[in-house]
N, C-alpha and C. Protein backbone atom coordinates (compact mmCIF):
# COMPACT_ATOMS: atom_id res chain seq x y z
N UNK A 1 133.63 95.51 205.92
CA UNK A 1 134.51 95.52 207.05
C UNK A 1 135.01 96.94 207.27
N UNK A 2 135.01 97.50 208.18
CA UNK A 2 135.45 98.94 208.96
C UNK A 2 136.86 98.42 209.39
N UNK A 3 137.36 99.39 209.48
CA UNK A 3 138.90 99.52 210.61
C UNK A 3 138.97 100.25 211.41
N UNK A 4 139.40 99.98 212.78
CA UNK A 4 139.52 100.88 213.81
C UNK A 4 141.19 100.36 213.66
N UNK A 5 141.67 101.60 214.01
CA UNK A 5 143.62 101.66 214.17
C UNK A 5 143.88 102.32 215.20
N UNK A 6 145.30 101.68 215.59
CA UNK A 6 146.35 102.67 216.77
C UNK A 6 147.43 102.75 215.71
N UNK A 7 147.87 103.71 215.62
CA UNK A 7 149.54 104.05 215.06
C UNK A 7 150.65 104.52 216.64
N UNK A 8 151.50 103.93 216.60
CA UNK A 8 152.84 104.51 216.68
C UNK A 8 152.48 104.35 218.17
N UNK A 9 152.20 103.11 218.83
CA UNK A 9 151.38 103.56 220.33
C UNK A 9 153.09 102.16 220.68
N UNK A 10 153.70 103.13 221.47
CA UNK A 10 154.95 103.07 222.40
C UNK A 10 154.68 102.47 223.42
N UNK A 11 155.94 101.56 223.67
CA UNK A 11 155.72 100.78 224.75
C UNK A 11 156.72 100.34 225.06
N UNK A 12 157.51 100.56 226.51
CA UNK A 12 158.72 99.94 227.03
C UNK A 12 158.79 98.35 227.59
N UNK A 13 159.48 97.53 227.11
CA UNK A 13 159.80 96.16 227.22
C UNK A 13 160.83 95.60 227.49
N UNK A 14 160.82 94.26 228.11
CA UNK A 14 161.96 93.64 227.63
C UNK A 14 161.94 92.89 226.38
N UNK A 15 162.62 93.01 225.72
CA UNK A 15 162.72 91.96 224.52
C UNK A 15 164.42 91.85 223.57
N UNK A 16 164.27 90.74 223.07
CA UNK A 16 165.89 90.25 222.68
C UNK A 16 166.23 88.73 223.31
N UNK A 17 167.42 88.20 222.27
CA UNK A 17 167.85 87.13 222.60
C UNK A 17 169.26 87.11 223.08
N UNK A 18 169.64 88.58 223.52
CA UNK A 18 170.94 88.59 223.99
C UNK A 18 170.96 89.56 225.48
N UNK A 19 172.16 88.85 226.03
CA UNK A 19 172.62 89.37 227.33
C UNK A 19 171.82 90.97 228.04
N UNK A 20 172.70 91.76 226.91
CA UNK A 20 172.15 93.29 227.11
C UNK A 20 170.94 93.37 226.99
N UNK A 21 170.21 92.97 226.09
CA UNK A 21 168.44 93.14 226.02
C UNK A 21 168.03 92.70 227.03
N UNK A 22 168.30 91.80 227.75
CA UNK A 22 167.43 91.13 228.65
C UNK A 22 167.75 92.10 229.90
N UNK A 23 168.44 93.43 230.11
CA UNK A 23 168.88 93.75 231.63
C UNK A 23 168.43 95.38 231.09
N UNK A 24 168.07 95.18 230.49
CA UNK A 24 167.27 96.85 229.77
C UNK A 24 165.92 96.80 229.06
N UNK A 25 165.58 97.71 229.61
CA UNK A 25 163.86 97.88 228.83
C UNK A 25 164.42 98.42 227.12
N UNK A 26 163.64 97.95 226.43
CA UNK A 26 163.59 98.70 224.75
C UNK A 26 162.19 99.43 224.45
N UNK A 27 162.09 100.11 223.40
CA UNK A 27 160.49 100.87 222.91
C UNK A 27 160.39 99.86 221.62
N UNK A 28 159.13 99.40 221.71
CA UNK A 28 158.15 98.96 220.77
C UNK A 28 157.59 99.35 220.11
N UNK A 29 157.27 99.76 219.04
CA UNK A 29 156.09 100.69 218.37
C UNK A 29 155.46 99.92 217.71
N UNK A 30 153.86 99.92 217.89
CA UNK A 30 152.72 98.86 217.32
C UNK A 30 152.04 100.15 216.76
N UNK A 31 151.97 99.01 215.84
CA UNK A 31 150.23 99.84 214.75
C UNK A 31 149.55 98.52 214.35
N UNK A 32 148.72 99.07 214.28
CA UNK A 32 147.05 98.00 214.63
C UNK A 32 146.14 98.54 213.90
N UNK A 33 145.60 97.38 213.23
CA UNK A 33 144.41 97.51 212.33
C UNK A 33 143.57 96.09 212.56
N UNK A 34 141.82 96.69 213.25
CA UNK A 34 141.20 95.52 213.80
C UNK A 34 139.71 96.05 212.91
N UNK A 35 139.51 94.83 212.55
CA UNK A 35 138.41 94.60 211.76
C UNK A 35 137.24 94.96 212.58
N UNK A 36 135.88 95.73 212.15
CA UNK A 36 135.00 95.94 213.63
C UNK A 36 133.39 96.25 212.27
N UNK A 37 132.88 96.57 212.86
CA UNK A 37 131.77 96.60 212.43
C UNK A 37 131.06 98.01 213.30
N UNK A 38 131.19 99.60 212.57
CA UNK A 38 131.11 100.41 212.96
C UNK A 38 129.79 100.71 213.01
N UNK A 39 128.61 100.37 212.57
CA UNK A 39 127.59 100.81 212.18
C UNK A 39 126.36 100.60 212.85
N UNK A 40 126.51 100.06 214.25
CA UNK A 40 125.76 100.08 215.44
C UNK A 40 126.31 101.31 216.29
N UNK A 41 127.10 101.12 216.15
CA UNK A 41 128.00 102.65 217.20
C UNK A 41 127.68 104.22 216.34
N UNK A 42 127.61 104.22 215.09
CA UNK A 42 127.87 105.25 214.36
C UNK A 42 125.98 105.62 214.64
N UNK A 43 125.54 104.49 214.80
CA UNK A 43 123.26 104.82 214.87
C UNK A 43 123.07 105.45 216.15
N UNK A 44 123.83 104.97 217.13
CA UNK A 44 123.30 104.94 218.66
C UNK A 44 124.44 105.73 218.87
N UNK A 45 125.59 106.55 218.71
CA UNK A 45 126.72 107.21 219.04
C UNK A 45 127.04 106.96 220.70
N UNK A 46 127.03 105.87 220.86
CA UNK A 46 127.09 104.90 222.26
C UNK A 46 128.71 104.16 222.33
N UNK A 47 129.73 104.47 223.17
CA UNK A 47 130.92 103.98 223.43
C UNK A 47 130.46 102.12 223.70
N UNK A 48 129.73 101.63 223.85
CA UNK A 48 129.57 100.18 224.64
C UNK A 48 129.04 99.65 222.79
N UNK A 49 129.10 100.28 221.75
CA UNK A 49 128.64 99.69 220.55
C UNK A 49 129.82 99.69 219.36
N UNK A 50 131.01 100.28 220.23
CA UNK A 50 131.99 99.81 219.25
C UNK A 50 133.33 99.11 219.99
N UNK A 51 134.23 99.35 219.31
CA UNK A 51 135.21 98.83 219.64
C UNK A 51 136.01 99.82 220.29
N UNK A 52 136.32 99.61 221.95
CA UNK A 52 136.80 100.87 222.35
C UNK A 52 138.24 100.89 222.38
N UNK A 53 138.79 101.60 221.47
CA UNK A 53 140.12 101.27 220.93
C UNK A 53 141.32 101.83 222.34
N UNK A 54 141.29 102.94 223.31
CA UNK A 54 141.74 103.71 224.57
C UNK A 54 141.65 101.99 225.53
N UNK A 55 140.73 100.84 225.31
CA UNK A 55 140.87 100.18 225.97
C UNK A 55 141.72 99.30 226.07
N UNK A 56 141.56 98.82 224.35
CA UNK A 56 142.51 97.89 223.88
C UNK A 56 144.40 98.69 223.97
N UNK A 57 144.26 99.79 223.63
CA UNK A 57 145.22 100.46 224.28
C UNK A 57 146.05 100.19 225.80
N UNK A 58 145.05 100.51 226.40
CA UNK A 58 145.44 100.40 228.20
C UNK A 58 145.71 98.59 228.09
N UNK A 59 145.20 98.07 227.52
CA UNK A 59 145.29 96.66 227.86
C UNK A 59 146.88 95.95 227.28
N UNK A 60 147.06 96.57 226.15
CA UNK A 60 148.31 96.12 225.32
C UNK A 60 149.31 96.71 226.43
N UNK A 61 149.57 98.02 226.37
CA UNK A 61 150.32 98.89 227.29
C UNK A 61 150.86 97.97 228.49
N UNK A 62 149.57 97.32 229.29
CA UNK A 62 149.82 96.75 230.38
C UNK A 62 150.91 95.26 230.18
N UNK A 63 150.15 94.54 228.82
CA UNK A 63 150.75 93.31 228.79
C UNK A 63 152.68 93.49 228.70
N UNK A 64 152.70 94.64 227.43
CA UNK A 64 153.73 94.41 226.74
C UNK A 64 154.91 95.07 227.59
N UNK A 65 154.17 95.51 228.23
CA UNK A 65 155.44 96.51 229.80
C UNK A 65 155.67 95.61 230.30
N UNK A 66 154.72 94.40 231.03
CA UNK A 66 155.23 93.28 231.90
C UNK A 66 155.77 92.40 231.03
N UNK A 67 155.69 92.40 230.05
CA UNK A 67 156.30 90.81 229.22
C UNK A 67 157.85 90.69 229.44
N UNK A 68 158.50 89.58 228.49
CA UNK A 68 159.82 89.55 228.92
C UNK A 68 160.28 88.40 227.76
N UNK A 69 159.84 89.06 226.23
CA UNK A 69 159.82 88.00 225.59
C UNK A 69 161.71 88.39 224.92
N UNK A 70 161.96 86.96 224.17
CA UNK A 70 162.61 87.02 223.37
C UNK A 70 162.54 87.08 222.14
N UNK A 71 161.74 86.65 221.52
CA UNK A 71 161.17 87.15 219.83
C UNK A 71 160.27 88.25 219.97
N UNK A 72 160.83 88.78 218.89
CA UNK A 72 159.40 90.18 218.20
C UNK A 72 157.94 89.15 217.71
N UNK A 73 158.56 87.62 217.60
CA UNK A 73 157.14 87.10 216.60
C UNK A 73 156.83 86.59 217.83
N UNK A 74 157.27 86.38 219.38
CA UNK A 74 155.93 86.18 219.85
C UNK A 74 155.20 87.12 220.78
N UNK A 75 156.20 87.75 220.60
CA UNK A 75 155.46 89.44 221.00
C UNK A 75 154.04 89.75 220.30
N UNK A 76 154.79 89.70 219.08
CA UNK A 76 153.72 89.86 218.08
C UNK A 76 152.01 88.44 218.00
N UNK A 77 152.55 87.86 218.03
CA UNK A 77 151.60 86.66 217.98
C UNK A 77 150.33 86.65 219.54
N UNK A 78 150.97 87.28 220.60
CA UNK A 78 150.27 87.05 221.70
C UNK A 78 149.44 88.48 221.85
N UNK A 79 150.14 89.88 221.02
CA UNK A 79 149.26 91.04 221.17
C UNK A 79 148.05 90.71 219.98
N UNK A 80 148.14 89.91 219.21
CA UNK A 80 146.95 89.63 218.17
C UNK A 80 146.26 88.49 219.19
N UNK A 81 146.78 87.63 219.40
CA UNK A 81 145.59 86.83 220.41
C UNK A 81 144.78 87.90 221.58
N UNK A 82 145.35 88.26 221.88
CA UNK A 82 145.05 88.92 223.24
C UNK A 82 143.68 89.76 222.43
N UNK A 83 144.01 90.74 221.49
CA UNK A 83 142.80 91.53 220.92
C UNK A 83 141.44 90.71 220.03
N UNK A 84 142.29 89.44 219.89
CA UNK A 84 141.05 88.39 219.28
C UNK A 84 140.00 88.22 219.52
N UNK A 85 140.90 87.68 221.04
CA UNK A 85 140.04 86.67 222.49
C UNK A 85 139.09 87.81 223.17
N UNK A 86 139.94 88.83 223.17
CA UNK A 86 139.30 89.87 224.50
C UNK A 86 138.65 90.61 224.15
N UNK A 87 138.59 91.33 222.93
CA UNK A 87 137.80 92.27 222.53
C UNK A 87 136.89 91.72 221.24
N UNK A 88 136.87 90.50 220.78
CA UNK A 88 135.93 89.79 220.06
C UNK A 88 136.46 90.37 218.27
N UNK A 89 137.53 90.78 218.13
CA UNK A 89 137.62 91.54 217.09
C UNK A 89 137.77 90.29 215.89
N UNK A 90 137.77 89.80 214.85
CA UNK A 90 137.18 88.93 213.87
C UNK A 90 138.90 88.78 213.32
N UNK A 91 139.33 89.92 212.76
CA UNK A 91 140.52 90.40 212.12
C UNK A 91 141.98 91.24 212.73
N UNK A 92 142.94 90.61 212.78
CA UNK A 92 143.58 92.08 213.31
C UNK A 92 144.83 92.16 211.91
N UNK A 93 145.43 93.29 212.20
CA UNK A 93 146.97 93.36 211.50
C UNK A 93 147.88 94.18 212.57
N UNK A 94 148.36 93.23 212.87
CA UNK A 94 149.97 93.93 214.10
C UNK A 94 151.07 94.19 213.10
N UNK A 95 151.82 95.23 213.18
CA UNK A 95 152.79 95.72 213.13
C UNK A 95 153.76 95.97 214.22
N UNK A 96 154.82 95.56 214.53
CA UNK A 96 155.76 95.52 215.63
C UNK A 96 157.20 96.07 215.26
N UNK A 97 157.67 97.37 215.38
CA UNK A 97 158.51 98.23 214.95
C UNK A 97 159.71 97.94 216.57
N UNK A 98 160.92 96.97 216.40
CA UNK A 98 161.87 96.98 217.24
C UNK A 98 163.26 98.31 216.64
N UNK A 99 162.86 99.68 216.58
CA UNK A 99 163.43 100.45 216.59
C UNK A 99 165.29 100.40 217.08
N UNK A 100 165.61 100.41 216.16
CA UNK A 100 167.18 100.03 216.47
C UNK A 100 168.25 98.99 216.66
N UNK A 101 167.02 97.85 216.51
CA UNK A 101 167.61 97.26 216.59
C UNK A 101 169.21 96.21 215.65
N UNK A 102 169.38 97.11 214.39
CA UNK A 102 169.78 96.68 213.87
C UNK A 102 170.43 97.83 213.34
N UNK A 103 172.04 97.70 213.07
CA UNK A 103 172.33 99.36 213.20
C UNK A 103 172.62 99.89 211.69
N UNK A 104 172.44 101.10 211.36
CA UNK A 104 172.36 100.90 209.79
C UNK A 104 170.78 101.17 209.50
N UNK A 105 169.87 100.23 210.31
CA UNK A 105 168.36 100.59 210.11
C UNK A 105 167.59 101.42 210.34
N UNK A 106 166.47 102.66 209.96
CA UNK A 106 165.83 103.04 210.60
C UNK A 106 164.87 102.11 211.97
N UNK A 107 164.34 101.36 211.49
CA UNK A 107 163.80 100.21 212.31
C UNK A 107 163.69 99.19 212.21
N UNK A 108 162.90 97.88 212.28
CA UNK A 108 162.84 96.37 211.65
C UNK A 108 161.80 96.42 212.64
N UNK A 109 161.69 94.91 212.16
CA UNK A 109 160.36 94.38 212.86
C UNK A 109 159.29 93.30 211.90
N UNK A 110 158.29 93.10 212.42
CA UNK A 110 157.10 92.42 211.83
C UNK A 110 155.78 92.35 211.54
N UNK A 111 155.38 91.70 210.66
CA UNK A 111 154.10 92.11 210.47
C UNK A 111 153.24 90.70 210.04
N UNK A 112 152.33 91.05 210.76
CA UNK A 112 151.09 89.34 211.47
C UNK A 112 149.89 89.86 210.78
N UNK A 113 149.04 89.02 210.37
CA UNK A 113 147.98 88.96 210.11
C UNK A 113 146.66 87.95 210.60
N UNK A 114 146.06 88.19 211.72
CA UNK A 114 145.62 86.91 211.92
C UNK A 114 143.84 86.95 211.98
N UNK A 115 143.21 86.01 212.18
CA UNK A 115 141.74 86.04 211.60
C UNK A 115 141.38 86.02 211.04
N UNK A 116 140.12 86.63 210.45
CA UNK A 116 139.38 86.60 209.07
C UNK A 116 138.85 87.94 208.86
N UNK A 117 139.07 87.92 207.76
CA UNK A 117 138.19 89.66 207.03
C UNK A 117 136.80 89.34 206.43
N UNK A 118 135.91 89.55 206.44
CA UNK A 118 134.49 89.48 206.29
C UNK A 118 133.90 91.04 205.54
């Protein structure tokens, strides 16, 4: 199994189960680790033979700006479906960094594991 990763890839949202969260955007910080199979892409040095990670990028970016969730876990739960379903990836690991939200903390947040490692 190979890993392709995003670190530290920012993203303005709504999210929270209280008043103020819901009437203000917050920053998200995801890191991602998706299981892929590099070794058709690495023969043919061809973008259409791996996993094009700038895509899955643009694609998260898009969801998690429009969302309007109240949990980090289903924040979290729907950016691992989303890279499952859409980009065929076998494995992922989300990390979901709600920066501040807790005061005293550098950050909090969660961490998902979903699929299979092969």
């Amino acid at each position: 199994m190979d890993i392709i990763y995003l670190r530290e890839l920012k993203i303005d949202t709504v999210i929270g189960v209280f008043d103020w969260e819901r009437q203000t955007k917050q920053t998200v910080i995801l890191d991602l680790e998706m299981a892929t199979d590099i070794r058709k892409a690495a023969a043919t040095d061809q973008l259409d033979d791996t996993l094009n990670y700038k895509a899955v990028a643009k694609r998260l970016i898009d969801f998690v700006n429009h969302s309007e969730f109240q949990l980090v876990e289903t924040l979290a739960e729907r950016i691992a479906d989303i890279v499952l379903t859409e980009f065929s990836v076998p494995w992922i690991r989300v990390q979901l960094n709600k920066a501040g939200a807790v005061r005293g903390a550098r950050d909090v947040g969660i961490i998902i594991e979903r699929g299979e490692k092969y």
